[in-house]
N, C-alpha and C. Protein backbone atom coordinates (compact mmCIF):
# COMPACT_ATOMS: atom_id res chain seq x y z
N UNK A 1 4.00 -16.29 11.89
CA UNK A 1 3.13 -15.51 12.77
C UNK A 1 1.67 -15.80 12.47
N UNK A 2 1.02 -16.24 13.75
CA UNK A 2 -0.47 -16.62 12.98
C UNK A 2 -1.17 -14.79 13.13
N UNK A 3 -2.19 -14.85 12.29
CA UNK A 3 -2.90 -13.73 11.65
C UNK A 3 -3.47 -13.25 12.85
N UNK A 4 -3.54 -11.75 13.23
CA UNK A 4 -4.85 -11.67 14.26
C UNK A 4 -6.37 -11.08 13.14
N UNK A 5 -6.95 -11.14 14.06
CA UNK A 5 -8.46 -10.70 14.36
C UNK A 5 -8.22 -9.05 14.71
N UNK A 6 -8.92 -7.74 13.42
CA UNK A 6 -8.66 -7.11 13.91
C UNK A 6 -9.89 -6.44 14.50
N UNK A 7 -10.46 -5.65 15.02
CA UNK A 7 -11.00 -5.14 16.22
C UNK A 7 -12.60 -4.30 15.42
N UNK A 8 -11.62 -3.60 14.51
CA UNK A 8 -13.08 -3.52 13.35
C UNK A 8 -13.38 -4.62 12.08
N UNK A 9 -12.96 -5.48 12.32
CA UNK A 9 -13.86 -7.14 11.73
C UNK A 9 -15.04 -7.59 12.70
N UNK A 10 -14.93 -7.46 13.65
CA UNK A 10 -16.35 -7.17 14.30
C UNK A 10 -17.33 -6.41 13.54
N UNK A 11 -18.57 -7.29 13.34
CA UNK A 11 -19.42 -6.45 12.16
C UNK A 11 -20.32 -5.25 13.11
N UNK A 12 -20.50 -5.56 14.32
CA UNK A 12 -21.07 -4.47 15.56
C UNK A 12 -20.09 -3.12 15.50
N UNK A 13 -18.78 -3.53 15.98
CA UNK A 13 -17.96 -2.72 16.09
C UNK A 13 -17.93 -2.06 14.89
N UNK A 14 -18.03 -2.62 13.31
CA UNK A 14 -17.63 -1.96 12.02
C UNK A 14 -19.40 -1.25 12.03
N UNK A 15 -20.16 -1.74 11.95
CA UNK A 15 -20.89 -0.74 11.38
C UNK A 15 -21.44 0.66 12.86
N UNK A 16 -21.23 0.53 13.68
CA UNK A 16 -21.24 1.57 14.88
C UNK A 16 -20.25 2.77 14.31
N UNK A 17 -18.74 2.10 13.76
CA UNK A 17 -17.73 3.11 13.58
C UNK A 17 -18.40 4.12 11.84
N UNK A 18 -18.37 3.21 11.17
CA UNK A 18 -19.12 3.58 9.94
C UNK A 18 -20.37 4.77 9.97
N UNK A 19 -21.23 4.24 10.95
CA UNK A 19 -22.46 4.74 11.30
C UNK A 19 -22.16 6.41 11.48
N UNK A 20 -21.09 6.45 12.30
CA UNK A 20 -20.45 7.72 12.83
C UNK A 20 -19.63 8.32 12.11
N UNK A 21 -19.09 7.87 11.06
CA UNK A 21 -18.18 8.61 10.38
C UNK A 21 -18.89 9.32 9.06
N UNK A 22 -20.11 8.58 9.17
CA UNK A 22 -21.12 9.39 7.96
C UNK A 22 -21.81 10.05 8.52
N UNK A 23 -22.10 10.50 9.98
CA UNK A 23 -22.65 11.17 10.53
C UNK A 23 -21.57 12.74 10.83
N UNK A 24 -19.88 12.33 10.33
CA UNK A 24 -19.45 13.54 10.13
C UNK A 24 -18.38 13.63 11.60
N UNK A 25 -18.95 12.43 12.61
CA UNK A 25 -18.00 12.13 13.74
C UNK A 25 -16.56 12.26 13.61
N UNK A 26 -15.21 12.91 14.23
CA UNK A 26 -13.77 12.35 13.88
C UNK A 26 -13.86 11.05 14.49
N UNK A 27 -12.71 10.56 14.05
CA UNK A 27 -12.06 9.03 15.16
C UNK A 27 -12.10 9.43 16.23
N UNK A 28 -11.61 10.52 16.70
CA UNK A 28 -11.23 10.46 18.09
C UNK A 28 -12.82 10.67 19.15
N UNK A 29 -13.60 11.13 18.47
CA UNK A 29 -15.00 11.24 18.66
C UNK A 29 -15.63 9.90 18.64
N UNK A 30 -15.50 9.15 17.65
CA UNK A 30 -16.22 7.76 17.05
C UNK A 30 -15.28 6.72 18.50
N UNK A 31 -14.44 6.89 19.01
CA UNK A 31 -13.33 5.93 19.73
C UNK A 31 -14.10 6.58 21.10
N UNK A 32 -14.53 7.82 21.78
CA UNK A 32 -14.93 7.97 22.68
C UNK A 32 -16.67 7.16 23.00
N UNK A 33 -17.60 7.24 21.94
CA UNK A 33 -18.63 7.33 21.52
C UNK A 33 -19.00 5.38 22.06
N UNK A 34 -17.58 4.87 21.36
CA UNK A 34 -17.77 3.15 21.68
C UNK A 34 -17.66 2.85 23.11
N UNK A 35 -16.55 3.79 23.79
CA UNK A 35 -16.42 3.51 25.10
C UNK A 35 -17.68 3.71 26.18
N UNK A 36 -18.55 4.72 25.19
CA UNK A 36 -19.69 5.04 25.83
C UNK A 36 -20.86 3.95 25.80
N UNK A 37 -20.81 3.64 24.83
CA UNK A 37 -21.97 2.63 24.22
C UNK A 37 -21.34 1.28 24.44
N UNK A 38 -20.42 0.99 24.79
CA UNK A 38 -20.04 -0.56 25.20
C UNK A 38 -19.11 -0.66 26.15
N UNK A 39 -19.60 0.05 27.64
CA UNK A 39 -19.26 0.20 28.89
C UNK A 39 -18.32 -0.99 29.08
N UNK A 40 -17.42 -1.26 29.61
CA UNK A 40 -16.12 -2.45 30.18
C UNK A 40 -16.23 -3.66 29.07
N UNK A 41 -16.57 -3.52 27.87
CA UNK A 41 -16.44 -4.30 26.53
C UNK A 41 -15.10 -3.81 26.16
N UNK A 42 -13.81 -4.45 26.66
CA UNK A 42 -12.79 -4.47 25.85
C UNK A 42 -12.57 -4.70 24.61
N UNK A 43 -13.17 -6.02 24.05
CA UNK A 43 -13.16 -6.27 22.55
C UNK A 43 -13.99 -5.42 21.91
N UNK A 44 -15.02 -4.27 22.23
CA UNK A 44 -15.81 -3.49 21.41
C UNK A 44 -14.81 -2.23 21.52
N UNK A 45 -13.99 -2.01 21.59
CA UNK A 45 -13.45 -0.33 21.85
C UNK A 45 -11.90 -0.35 20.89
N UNK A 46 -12.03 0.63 19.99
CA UNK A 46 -11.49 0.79 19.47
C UNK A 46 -10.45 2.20 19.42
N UNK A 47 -9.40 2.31 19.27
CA UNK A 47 -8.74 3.47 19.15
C UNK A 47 -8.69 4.53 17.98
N UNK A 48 -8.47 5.59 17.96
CA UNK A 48 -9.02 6.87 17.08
C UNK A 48 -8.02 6.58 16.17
N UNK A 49 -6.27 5.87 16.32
CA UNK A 49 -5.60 5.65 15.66
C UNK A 49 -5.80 4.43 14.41
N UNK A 50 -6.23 3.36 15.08
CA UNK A 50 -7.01 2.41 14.39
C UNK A 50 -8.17 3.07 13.18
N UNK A 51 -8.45 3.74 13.33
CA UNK A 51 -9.70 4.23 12.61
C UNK A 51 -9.61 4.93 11.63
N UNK A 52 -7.75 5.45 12.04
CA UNK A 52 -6.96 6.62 11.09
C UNK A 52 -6.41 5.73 9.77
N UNK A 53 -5.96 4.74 10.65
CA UNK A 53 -5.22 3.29 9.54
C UNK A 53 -6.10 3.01 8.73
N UNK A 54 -7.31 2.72 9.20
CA UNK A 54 -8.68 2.07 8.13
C UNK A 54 -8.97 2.79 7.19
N UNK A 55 -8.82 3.97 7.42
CA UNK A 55 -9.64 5.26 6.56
C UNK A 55 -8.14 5.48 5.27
N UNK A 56 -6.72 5.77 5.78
CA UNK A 56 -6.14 6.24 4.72
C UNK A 56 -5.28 4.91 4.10
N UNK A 57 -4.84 4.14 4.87
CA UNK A 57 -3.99 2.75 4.78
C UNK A 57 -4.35 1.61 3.63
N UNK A 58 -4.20 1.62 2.78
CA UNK A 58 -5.27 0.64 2.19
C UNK A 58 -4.27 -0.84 3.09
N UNK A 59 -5.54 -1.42 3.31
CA UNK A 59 -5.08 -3.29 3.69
C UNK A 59 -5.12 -2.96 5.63
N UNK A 60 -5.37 -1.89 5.74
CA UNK A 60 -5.22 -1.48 7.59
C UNK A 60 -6.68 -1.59 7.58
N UNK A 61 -7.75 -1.90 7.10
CA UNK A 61 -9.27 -2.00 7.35
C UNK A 61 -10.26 -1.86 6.47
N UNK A 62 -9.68 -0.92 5.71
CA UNK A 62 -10.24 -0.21 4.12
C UNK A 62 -11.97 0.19 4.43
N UNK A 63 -12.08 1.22 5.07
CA UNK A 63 -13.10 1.50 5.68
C UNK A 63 -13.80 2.58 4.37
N UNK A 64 -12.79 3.31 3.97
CA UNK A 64 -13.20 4.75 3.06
C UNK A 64 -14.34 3.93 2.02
N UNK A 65 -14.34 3.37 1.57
CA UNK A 65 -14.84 2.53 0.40
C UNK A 65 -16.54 2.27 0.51
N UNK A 66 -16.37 2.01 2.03
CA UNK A 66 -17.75 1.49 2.86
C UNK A 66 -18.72 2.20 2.51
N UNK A 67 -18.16 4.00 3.48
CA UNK A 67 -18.82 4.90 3.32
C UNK A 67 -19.58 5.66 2.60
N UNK A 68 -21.07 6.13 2.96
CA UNK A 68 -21.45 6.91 2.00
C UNK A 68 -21.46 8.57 1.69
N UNK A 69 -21.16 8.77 2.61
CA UNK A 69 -20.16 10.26 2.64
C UNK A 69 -18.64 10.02 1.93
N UNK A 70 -18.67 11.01 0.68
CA UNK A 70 -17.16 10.98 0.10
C UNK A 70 -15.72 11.27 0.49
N UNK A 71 -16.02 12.45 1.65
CA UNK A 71 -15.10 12.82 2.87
C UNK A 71 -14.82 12.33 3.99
N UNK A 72 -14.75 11.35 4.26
CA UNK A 72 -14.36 10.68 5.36
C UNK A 72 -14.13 11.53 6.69
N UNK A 73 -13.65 12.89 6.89
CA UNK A 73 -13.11 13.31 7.90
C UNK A 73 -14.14 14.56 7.50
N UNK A 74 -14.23 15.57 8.74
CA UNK A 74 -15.05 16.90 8.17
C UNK A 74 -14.36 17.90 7.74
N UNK A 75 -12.62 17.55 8.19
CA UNK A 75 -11.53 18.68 7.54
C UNK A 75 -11.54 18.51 5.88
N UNK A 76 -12.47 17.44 5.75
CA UNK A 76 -12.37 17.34 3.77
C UNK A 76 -11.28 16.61 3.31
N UNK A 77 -10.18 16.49 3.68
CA UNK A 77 -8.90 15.95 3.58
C UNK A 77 -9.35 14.47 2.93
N UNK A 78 -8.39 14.33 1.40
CA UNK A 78 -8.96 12.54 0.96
C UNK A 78 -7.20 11.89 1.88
N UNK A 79 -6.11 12.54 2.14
CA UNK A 79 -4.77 12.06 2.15
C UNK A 79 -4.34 12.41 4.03
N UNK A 80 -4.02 12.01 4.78
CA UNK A 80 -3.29 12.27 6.06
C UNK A 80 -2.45 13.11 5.83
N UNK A 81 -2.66 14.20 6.67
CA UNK A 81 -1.83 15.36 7.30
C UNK A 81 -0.59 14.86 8.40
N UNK A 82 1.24 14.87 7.52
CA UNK A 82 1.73 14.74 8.38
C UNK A 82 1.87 15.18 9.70
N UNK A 83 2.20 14.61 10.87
CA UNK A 83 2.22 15.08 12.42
C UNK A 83 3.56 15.90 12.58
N UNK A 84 4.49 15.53 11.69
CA UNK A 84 5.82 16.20 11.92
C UNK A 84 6.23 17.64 11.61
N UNK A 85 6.54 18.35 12.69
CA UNK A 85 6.39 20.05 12.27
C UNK A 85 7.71 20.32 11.32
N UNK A 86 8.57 19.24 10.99
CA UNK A 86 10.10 19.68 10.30
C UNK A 86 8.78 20.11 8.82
N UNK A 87 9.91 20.87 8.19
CA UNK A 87 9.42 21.72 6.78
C UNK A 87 9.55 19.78 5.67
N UNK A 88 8.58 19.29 4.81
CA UNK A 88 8.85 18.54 4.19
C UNK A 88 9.59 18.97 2.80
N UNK A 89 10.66 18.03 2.72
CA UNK A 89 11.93 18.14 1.73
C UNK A 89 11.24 18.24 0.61
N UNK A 90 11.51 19.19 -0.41
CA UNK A 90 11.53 19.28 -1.67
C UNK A 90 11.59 18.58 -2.79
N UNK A 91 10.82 17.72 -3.75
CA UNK A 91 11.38 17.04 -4.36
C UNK A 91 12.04 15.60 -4.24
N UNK A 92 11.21 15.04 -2.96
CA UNK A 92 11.95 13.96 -1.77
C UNK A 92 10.96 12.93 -2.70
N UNK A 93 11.52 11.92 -3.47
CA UNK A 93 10.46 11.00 -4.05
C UNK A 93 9.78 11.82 -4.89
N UNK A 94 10.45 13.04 -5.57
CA UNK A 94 9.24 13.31 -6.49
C UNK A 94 9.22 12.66 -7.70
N UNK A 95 10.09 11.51 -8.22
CA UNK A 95 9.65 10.92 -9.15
C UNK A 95 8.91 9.97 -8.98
N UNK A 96 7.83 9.66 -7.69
CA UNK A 96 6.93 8.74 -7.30
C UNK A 96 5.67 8.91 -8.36
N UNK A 97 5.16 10.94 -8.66
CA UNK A 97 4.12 11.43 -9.38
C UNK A 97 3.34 10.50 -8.45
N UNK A 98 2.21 9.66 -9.72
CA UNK A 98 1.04 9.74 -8.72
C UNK A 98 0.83 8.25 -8.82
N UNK A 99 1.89 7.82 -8.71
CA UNK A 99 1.95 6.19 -8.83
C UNK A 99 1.83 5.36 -7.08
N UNK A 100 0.84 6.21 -6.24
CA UNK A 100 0.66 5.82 -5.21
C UNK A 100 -0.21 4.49 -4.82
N UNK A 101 0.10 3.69 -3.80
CA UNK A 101 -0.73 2.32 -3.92
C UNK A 101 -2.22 2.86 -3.60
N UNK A 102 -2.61 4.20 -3.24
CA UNK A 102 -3.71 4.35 -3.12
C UNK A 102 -4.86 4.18 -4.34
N UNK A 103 -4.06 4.07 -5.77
CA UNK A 103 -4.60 4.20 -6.87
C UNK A 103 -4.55 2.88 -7.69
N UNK A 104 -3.79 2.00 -6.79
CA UNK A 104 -3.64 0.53 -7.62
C UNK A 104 -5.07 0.14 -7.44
N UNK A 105 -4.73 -0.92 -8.68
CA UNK A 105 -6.87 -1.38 -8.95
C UNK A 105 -6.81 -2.46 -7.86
N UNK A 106 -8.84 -2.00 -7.65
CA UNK A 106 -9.04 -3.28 -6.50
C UNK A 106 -8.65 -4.64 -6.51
N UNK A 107 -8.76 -4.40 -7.79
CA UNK A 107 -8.67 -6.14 -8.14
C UNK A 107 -7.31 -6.60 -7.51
N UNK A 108 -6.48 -6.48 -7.33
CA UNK A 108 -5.23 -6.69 -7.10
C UNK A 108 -4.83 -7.30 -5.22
N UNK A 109 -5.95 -6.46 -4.98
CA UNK A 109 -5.99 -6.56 -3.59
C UNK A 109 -6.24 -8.16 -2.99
N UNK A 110 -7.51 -8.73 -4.06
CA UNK A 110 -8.15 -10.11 -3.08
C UNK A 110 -7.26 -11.06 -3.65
N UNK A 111 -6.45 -10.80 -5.21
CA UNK A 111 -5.53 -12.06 -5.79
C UNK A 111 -6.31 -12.60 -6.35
N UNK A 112 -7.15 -12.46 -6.66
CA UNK A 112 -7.96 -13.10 -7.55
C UNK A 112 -8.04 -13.68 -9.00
N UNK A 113 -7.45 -11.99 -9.10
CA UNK A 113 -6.60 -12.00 -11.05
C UNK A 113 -4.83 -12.18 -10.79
N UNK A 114 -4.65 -12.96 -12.02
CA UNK A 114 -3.09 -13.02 -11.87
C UNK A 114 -2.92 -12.15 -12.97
N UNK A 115 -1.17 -12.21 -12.49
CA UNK A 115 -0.40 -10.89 -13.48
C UNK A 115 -0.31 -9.74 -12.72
N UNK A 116 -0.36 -9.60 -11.42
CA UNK A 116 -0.02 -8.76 -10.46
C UNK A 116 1.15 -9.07 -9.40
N UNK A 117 1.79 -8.32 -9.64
CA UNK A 117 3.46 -8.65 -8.85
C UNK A 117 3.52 -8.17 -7.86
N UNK A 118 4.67 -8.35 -6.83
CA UNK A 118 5.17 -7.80 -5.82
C UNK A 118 6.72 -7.72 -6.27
N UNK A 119 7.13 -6.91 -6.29
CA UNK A 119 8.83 -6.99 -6.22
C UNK A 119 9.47 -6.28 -5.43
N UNK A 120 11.00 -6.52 -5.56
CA UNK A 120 11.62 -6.21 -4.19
C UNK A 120 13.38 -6.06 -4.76
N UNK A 121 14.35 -5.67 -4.28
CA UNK A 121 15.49 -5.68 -4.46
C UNK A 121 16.26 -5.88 -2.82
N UNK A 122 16.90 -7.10 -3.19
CA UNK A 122 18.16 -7.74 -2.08
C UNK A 122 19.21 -7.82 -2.50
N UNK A 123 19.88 -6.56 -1.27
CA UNK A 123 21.32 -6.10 -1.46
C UNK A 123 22.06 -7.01 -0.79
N UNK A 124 23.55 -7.68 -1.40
CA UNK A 124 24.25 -8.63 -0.57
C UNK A 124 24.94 -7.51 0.51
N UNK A 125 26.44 -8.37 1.20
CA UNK A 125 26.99 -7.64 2.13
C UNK A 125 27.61 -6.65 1.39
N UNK A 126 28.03 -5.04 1.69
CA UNK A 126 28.62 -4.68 1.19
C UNK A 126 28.27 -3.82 0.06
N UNK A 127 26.53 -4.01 -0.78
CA UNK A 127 26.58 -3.68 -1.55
C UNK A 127 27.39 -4.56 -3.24
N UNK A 128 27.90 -5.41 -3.13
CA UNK A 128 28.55 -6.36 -3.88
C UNK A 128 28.06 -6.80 -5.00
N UNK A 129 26.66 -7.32 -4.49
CA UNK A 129 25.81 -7.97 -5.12
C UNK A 129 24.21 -7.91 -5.03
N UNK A 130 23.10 -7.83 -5.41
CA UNK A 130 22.04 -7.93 -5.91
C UNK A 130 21.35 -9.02 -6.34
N UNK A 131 19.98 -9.07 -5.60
CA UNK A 131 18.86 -9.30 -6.97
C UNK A 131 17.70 -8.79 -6.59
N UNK A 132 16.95 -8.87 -8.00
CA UNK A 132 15.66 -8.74 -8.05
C UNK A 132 14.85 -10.09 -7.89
N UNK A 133 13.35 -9.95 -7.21
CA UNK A 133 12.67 -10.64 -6.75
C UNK A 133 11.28 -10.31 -7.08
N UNK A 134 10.57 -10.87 -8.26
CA UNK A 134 9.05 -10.43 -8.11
C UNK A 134 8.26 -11.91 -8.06
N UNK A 135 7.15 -11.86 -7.03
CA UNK A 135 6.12 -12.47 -7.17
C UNK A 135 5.07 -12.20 -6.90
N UNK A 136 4.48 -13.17 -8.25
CA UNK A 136 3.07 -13.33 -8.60
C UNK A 136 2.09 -13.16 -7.57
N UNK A 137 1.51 -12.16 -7.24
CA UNK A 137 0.65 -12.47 -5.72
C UNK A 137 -0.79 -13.68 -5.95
N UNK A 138 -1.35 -14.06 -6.80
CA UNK A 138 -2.20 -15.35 -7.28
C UNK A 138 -1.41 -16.44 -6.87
N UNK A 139 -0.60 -16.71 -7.68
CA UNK A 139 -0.02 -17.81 -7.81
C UNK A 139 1.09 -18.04 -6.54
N UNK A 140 1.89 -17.38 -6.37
CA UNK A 140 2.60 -16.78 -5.65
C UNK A 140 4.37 -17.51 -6.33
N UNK A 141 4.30 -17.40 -7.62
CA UNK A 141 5.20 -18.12 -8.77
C UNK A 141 6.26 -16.40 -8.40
N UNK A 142 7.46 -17.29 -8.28
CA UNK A 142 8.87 -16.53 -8.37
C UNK A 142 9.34 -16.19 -9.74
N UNK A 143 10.15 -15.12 -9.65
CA UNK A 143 11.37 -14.70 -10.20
C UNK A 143 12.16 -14.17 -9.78
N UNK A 144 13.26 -14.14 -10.06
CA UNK A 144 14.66 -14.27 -9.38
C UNK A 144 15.67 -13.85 -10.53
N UNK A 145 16.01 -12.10 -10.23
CA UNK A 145 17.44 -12.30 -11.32
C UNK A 145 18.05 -11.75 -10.59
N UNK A 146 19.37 -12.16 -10.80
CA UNK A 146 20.58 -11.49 -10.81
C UNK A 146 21.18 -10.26 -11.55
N UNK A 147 21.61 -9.38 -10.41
CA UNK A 147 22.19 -8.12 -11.12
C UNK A 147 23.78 -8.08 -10.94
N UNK A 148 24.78 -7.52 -11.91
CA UNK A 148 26.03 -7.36 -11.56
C UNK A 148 26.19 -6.56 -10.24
N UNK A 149 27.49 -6.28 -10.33
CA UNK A 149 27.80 -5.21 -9.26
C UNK A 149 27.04 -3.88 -9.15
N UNK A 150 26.38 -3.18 -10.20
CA UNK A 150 25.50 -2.51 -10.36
C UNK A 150 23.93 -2.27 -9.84
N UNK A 151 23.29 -1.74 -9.36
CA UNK A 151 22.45 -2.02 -8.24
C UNK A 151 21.64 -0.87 -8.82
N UNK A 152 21.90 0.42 -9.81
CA UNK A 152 21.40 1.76 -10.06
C UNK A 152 20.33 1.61 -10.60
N UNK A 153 19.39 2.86 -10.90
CA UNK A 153 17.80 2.80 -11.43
C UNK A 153 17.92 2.13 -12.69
N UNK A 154 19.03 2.75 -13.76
CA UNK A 154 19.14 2.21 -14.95
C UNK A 154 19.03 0.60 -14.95
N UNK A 155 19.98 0.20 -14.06
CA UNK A 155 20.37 -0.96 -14.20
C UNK A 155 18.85 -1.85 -14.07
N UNK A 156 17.95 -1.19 -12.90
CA UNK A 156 17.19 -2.18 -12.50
C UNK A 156 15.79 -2.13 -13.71
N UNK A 157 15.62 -1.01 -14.00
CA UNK A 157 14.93 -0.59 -15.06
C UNK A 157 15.14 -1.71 -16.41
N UNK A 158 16.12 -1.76 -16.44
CA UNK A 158 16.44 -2.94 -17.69
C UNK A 158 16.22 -4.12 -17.52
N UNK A 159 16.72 -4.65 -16.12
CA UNK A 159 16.68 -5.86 -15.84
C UNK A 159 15.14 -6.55 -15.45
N UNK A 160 14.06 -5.37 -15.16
CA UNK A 160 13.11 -5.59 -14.71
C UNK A 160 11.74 -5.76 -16.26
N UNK A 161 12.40 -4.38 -17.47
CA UNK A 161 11.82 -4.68 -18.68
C UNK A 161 12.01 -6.01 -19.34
N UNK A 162 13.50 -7.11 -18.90
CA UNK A 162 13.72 -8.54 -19.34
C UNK A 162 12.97 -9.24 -18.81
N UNK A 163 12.47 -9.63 -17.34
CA UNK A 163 11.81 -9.97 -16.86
C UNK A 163 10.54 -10.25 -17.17
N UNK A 164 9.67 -9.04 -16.89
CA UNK A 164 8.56 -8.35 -17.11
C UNK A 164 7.96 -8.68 -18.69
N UNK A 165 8.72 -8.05 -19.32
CA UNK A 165 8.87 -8.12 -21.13
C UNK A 165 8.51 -9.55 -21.77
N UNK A 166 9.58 -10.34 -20.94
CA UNK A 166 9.01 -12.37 -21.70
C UNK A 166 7.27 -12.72 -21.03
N UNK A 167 6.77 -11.95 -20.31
CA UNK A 167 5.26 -12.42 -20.27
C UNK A 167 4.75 -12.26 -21.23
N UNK A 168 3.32 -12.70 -20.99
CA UNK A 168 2.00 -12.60 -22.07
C UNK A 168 1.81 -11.14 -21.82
N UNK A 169 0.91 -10.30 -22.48
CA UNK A 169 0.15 -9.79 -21.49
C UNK A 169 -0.93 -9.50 -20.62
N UNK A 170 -0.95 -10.92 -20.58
CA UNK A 170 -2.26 -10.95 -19.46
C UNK A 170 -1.84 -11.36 -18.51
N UNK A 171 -0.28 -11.31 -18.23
CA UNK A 171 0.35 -11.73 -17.00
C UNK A 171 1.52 -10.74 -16.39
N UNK A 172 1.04 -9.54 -17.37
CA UNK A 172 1.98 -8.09 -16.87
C UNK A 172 0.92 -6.98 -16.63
N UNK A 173 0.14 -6.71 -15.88
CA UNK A 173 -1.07 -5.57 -15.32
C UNK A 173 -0.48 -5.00 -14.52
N UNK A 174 0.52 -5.09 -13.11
CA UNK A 174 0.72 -4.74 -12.17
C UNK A 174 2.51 -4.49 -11.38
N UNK A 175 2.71 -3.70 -10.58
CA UNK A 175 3.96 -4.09 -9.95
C UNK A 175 4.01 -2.95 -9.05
N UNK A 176 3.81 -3.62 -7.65
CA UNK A 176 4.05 -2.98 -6.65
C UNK A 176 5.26 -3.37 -6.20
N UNK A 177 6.22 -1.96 -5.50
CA UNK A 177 7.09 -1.59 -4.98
C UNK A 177 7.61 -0.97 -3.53
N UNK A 178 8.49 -1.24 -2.95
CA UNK A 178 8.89 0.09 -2.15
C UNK A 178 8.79 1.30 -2.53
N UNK A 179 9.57 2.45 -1.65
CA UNK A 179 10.19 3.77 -2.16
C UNK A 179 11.36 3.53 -2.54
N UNK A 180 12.18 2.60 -3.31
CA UNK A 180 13.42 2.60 -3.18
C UNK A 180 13.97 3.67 -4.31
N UNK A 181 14.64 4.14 -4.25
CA UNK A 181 15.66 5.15 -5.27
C UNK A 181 15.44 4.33 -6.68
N UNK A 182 16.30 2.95 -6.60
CA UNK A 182 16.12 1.89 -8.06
C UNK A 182 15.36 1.94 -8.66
N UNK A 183 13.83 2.46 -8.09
CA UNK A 183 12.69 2.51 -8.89
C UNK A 183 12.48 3.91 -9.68
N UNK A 184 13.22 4.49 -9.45
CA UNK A 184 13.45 6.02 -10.30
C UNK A 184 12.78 6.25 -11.70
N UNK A 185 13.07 5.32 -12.77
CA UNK A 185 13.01 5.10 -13.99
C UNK A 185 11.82 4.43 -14.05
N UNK A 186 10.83 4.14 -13.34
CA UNK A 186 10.15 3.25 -13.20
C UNK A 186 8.74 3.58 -14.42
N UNK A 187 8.91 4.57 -14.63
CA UNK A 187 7.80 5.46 -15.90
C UNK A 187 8.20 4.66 -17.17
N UNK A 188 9.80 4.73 -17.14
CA UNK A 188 10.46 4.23 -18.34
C UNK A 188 9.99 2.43 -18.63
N UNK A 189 10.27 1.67 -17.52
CA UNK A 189 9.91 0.48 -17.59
C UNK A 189 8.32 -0.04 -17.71
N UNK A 190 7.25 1.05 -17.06
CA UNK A 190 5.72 0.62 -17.74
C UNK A 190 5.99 1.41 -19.20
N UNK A 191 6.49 1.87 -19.59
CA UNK A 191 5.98 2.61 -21.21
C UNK A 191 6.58 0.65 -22.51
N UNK A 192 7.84 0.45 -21.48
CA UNK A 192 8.50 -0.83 -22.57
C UNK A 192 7.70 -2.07 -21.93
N UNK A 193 7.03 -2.15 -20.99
CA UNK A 193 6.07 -3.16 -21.10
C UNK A 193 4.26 -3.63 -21.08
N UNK A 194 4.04 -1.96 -20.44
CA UNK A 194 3.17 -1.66 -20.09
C UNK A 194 2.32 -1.86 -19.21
N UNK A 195 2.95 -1.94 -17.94
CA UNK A 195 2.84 -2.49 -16.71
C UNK A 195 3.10 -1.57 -15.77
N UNK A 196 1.49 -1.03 -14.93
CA UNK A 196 1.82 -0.17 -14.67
C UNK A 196 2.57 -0.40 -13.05
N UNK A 197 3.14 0.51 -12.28
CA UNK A 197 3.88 0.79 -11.07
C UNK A 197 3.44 1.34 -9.96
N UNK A 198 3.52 0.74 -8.80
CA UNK A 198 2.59 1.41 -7.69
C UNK A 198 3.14 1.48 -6.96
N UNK A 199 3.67 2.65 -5.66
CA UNK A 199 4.89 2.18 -4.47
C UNK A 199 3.55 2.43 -3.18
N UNK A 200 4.42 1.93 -2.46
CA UNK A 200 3.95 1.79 -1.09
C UNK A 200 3.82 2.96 0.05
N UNK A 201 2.76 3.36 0.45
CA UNK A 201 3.30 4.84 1.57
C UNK A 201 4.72 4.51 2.12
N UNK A 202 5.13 5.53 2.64
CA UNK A 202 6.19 5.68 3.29
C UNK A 202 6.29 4.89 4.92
N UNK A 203 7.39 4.08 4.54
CA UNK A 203 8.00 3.74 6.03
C UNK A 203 6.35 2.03 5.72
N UNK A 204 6.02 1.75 4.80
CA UNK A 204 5.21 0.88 5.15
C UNK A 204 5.25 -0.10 3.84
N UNK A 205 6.61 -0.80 3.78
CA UNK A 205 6.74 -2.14 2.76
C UNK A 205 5.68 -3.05 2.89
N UNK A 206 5.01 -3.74 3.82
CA UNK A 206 4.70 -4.32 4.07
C UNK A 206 3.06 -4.61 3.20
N UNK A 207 2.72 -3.41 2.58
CA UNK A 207 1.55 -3.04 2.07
C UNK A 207 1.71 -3.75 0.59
N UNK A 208 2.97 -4.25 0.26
CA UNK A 208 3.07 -4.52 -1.13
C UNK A 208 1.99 -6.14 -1.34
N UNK A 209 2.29 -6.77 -0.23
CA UNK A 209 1.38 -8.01 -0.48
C UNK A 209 1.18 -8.64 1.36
């Protein structure tokens, strides 16, 4: 898939939206405001949703950073307010704590420094079979193990401290994840290598690299 061009990489469009969001503007305000100021300019107009991605998403625009107002929104809010009125589950991922990718270091982001991973777990048919998969986001250097029939947190927890464990350590800083369950133990595996763990918002793998 070739890459697009997104809509606030426009340096007009980015600093107009910016301009307004330190002025205390919402998105949905800042998205009316462009339509005003860049009359039948399709490529200048941006959506309030777009603006939502930039602000909480890290890698959707990374706008918060820009700003010189610390609140981004005037509700004060640093995290998105789910839209869904169901009651949120109890304890759903609560062994995530606060190992959110919102807190992984910048550095990690441009690839610049190595010793920052991506990993992943691929289930065969059936559940049968397994592996683990981390790579290097610098280099973009593989690993590849194999797990028995066993697929559980324990299991991956171990298999990931073997892994992990034969580096230097100037080549174990990092390891971003899914939400997957496997990663449960995942406290246990930075304490035996010291590498810390970061998962991905919800419903959004794609953020790992």
């Amino acid at each position: 898939a070739r890459p697009r061009s997104r809509k606030l990489d426009d340096p007009v469009v980015r600093a107009f939206v910016i301009a307004r969001l330190n002025e205390k503007f919402s998105p949905e305000q800042v998205s009316h405001e462009l339509r005003t100021a860049f009359v039948g300019r399709d490529d200048k107009q941006v959506s309030h949703e777009t603006i939502y991605q930039a602000l909480y998403v890290r890698g959707k625009g990374a706008l918060r950073h820009e700003l010189s107002v610390e609140k981004a929104l005037r509700s004060g809010r640093r995290t998105r307010r789910p839209q869904s009125k169901l009651p949120t589950r109890r304890g759903a991922r609560s062994w995530i704590g606060d190992a959110h990718i919102s807190t992984r270091p910048h550095e990690v982001q441009d690839r610049a420094v190595p010793g920052h991973w991506e990993g992943d777990l691929v289930i065969g048919r059936g559940g049968r079979s397994a592996l683990i998969t981390l790579v290097e986001r610098q280099t973009r250097f593989v690993m590849i193990h194999r797990l028995p029939g066993q697929h559980d947190s324990t299991t991956v927890s171990d298999a990931l401290v073997t892994m992990i464990g034969a580096l230097p350590m100037s080549l174990r800083k990092s390891l971003t994840w899914d939400r997957g369950s496997e990663m449960r133990h995942h406290a246990r595996f930075s304490i035996a290598t010291d590498c810390g763990v970061y998962f991905c918002d919800p419903h959004s793998p794609w953020q790992r690299g």
